[in-house]
Structure formats: C-alpha cells, structure tokens
Protein backbone atom coordinates (compact mmCIF):
# COMPACT_ATOMS: atom_id res chain seq x y z
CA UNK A 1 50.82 3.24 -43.47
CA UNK A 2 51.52 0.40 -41.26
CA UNK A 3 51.35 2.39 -38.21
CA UNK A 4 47.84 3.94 -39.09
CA UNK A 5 46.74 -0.06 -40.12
CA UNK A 6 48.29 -1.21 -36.64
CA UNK A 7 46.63 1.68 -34.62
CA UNK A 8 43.08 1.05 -36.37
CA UNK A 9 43.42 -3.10 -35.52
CA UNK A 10 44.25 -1.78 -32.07
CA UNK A 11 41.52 0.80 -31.83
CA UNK A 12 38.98 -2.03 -33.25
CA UNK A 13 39.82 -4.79 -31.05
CA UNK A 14 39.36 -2.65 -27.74
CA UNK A 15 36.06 -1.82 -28.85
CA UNK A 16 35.08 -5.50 -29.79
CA UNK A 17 36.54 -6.46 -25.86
CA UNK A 18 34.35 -3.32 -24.34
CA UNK A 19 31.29 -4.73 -25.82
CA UNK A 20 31.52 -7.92 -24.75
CA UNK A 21 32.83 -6.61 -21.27
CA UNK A 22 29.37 -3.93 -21.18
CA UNK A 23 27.59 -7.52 -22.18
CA UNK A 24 28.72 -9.50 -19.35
CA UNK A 25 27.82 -6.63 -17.14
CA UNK A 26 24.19 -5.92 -18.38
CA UNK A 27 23.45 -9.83 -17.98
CA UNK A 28 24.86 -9.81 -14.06
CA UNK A 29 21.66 -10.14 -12.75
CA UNK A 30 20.09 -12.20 -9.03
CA UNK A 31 17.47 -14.79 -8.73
CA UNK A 32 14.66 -14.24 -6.14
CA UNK A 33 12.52 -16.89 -7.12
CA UNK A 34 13.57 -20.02 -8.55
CA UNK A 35 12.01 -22.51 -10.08
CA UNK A 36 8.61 -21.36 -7.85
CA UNK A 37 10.82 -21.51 -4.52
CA UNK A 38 11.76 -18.61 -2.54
CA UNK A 39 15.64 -17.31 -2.54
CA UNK A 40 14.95 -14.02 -0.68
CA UNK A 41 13.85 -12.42 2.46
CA UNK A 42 11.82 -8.63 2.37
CA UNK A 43 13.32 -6.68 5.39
CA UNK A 44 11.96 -3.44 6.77
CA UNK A 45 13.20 -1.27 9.21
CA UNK A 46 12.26 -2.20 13.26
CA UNK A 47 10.51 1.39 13.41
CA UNK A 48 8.99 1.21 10.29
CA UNK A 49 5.95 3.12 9.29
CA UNK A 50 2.42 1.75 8.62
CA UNK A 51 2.78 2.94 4.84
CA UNK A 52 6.27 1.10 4.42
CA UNK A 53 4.87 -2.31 6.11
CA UNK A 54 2.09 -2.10 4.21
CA UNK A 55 4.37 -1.22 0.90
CA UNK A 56 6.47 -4.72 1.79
CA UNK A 57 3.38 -6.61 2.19
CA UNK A 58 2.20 -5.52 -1.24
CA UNK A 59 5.73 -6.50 -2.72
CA UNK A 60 5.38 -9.93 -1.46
CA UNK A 61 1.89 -10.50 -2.03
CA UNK A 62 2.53 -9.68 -5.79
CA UNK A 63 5.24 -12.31 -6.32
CA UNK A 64 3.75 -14.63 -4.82
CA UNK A 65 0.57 -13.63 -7.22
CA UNK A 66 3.08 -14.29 -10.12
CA UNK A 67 5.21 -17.11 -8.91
CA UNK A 68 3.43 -18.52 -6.12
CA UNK A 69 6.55 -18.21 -3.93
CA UNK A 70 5.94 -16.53 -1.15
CA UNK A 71 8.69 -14.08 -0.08
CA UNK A 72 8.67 -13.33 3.80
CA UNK A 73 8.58 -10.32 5.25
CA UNK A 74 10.71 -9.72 8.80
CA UNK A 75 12.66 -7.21 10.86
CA UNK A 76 15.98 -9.34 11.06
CA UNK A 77 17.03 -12.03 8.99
CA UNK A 78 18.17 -15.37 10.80
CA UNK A 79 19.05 -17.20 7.46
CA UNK A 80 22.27 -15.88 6.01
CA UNK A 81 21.98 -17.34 2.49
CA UNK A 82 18.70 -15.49 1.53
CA UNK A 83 19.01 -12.79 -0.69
CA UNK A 84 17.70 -9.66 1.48
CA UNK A 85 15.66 -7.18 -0.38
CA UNK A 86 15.54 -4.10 1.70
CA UNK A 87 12.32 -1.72 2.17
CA UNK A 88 13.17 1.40 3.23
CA UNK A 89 16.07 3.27 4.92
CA UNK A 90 17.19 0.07 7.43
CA UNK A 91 20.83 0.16 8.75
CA UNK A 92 22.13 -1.30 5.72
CA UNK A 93 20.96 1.01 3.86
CA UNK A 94 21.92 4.33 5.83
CA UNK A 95 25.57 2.61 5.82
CA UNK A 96 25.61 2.94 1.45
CA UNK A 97 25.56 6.69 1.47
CA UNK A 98 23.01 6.68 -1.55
CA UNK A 99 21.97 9.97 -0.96
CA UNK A 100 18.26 9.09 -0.69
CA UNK A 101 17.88 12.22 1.19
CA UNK A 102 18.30 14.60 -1.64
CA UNK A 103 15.33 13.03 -3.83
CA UNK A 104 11.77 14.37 -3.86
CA UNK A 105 9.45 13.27 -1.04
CA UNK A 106 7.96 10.96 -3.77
CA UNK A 107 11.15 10.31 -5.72
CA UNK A 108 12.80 6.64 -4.74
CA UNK A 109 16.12 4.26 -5.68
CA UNK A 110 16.33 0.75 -6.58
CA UNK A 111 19.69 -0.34 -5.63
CA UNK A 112 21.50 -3.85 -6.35
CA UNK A 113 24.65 -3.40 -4.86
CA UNK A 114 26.37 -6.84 -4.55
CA UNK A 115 24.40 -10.13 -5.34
CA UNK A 116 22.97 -10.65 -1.67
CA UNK A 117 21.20 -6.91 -1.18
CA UNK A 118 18.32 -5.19 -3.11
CA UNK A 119 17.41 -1.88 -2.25
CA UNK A 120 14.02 -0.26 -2.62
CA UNK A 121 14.40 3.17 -0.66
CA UNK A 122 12.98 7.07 -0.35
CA UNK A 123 13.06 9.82 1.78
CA UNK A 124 9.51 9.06 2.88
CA UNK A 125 7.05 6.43 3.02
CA UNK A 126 5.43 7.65 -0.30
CA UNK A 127 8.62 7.37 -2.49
CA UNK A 128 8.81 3.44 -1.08
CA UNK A 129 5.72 2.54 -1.89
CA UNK A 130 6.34 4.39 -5.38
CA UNK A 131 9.41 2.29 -5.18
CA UNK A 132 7.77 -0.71 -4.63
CA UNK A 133 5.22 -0.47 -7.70
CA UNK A 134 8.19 0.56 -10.19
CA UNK A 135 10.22 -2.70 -9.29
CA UNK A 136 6.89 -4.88 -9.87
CA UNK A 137 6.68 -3.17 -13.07
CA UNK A 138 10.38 -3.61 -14.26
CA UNK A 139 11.13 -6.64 -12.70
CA UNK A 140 8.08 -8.97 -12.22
CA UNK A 141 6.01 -7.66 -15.31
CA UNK A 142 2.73 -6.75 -13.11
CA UNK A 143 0.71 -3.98 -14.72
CA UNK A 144 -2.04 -1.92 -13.57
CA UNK A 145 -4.16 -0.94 -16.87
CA UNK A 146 -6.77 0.40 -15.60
CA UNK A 147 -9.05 0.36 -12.34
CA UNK A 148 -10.43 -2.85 -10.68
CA UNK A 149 -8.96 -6.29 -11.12
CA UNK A 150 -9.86 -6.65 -14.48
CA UNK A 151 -7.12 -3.79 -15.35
CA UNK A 152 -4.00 -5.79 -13.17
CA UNK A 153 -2.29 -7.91 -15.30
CA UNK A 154 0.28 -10.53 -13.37
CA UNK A 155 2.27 -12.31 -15.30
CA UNK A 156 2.63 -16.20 -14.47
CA UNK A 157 6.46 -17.07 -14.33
CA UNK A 158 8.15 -20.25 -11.72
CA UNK A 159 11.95 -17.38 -11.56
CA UNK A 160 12.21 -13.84 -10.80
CA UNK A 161 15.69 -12.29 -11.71
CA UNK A 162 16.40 -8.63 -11.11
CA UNK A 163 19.80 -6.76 -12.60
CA UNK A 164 22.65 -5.70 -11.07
CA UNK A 165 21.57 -1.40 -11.69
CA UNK A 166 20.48 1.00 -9.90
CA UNK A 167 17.31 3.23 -11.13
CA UNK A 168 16.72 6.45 -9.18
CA UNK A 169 13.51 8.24 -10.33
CA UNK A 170 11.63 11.28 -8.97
CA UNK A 171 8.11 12.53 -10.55
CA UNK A 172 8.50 14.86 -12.97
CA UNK A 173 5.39 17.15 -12.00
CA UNK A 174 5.11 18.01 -8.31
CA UNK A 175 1.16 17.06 -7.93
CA UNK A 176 -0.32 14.01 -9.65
CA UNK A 177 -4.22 14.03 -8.95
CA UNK A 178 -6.99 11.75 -10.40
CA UNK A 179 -10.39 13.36 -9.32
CA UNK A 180 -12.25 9.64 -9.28
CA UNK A 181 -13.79 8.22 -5.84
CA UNK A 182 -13.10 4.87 -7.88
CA UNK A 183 -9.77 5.06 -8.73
CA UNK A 184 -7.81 6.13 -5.56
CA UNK A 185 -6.20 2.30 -5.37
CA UNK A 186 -5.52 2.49 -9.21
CA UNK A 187 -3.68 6.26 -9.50
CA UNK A 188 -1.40 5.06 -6.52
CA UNK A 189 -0.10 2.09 -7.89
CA UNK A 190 0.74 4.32 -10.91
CA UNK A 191 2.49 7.09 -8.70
CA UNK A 192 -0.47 9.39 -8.45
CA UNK A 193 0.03 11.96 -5.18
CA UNK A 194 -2.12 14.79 -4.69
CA UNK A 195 0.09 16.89 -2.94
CA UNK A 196 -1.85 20.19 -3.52
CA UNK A 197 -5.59 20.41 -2.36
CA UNK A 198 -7.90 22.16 -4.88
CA UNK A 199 -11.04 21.94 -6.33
CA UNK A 200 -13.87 23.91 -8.26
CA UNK A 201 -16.75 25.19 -6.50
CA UNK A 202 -20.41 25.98 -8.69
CA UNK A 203 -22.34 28.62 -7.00
C-alpha cells in the first residue's frame, strides 16, 4: 500500500514539474519591436530574387504599418546585437540543414532557432512570400478579409514578440485559383497559386 501511495506521489509530482517545464518553454519567445523601436534587421540572400526582395519589403512595410518601427532590410548585417530575421535560403540558413528542399514549391518554414535568428524560408520564391504572409498573420495580427484596403486589417501595437517554434506548412491542394481580375493582390496574400492553366471556353 505504501509503495503504490509513494509511486502515485512520484508519478504526480513529475507531471506537475513537466507542465510547468512545457510552460516555460511555450512562453520563450523574442522581441522585434519594442516599445515602437526596432530590435531586428530583415536579411536576404546577396543573389536574391525579385519575388524574395520584394517578399522582405512587404514584411517590413507591414510592421512598420503596425508598430511604426521600421525594420531594415540589407544583404549583411554590420550591427551584431540586432536580431536577424532571415528571408530566404542565405548562408545561415543552408548551414541548419532544415530540409527546406523536400517541401512543396509553395510549402515554407518559420524557424526560431536561438534568440538572435528567425527564419522565413522555401524552396522557391513562392513558398517565401507564402512564408512571409503566414508570419504577419501569426505573429503581427495583420489580416487580409477581403479585397482592397478596406478588407486589411493591421493591428496597432508599440512590441512585436515571436515564439521560440518552428511551423512548416505546405498547401494542401496543389492549385489554388481565384478567377477575379480584382483580386489577384488579395488571393496571394492568402496563398492563392494557380499552378495549372485552365479555363472554359463558350462557343
């Protein structure tokens, strides 16, 4: 009797100290933004393409939207102390062995791997950008309702803090397609890729 009582105290408070030890782990977390100042740097690769510039530029344009701190984007980082969030597959990033590689064209990662590096990778420019949008969704609140400006909804906040996680998504249907001429910019900030060309044709 007293070695069932002694094994169920035991058994009871391992599971109290693993909660509180998967606790401290879900609030590890870095600061961007602070207080409306900067405490990060966006780095792309030096032969980036257009579509992964362009997918930085977008990333800093939309904090700074929410925070108004405006998050540079460079090829090489000259201040040490910045946090460095990473666009695309730069050196640093080849060197994690993520396994980007093996995604879908438009599949992507978001990576926190120590509290100095944020990753926001895929195997093509298209799973960046698609990168890009999901970590303004998660992490800075934006939403795209519906199209035109009066569907984007960007939160107003002075700190942006991202977890310590990694999320690694691919689409779940190979094609996404909106057939609207005015809602291109819309269905792409919501993953949309026509990948397959078709159409009907009235005779």
């Amino acid at each position: 009797m007293r070695k069932n009582f002694a094994f169920i105290i035991s058994i009871t408070v391992l599971l109290i100290f693993a909660g509180f030890l998967n606790l401290s782990c879900e609030n590890l977390e870095i600061t961007i933004v602070e207080n409306g100042k900067p405490l990060a740097v966006i780095v792309t690769p030096e032969n980036a393409s257009q579509q992964v510039s362009d997918s930085a530029k977008v990333l800093s344009d939309y904090i700074k939207k929410s925070s108004d701190a405006r998050i540079n984007v460079v090829k090489k980082v000259s201040d040490k102390d910045k946090i460095i969030i990473h666009i695309g597959e730069d050196d640093y990033v080849r060197d994690q062995n993520l396994d980007i590689a093996s995604l879908d064209g438009d599949g992507f990662i978001i990576n926190v791997t120590d509290s100095k590096n944020i990753i926001i990778a895929g195997p093509t420019g298209w799973g960046t950008e698609f990168g890009v949008y999901e970590f303004l969704e998660r992490y800075v609140g934006v939403r795209w309702l519906m199209p035109g400006m009066d569907g984007e909804d960007v939160p107003a906040q002075s700190t942006i803090s991202v977890p310590i996680t990694e999320v690694r998504q691919e689409p779940a249907y190979f094609s996404r397609r909106l057939s609207s001429p005015n809602g291109a910019a819309w269905a792409r900030k919501n993953r949309f890729h026509g990948r397959v060309e078709f159409h009907h044709n009235l005779l």
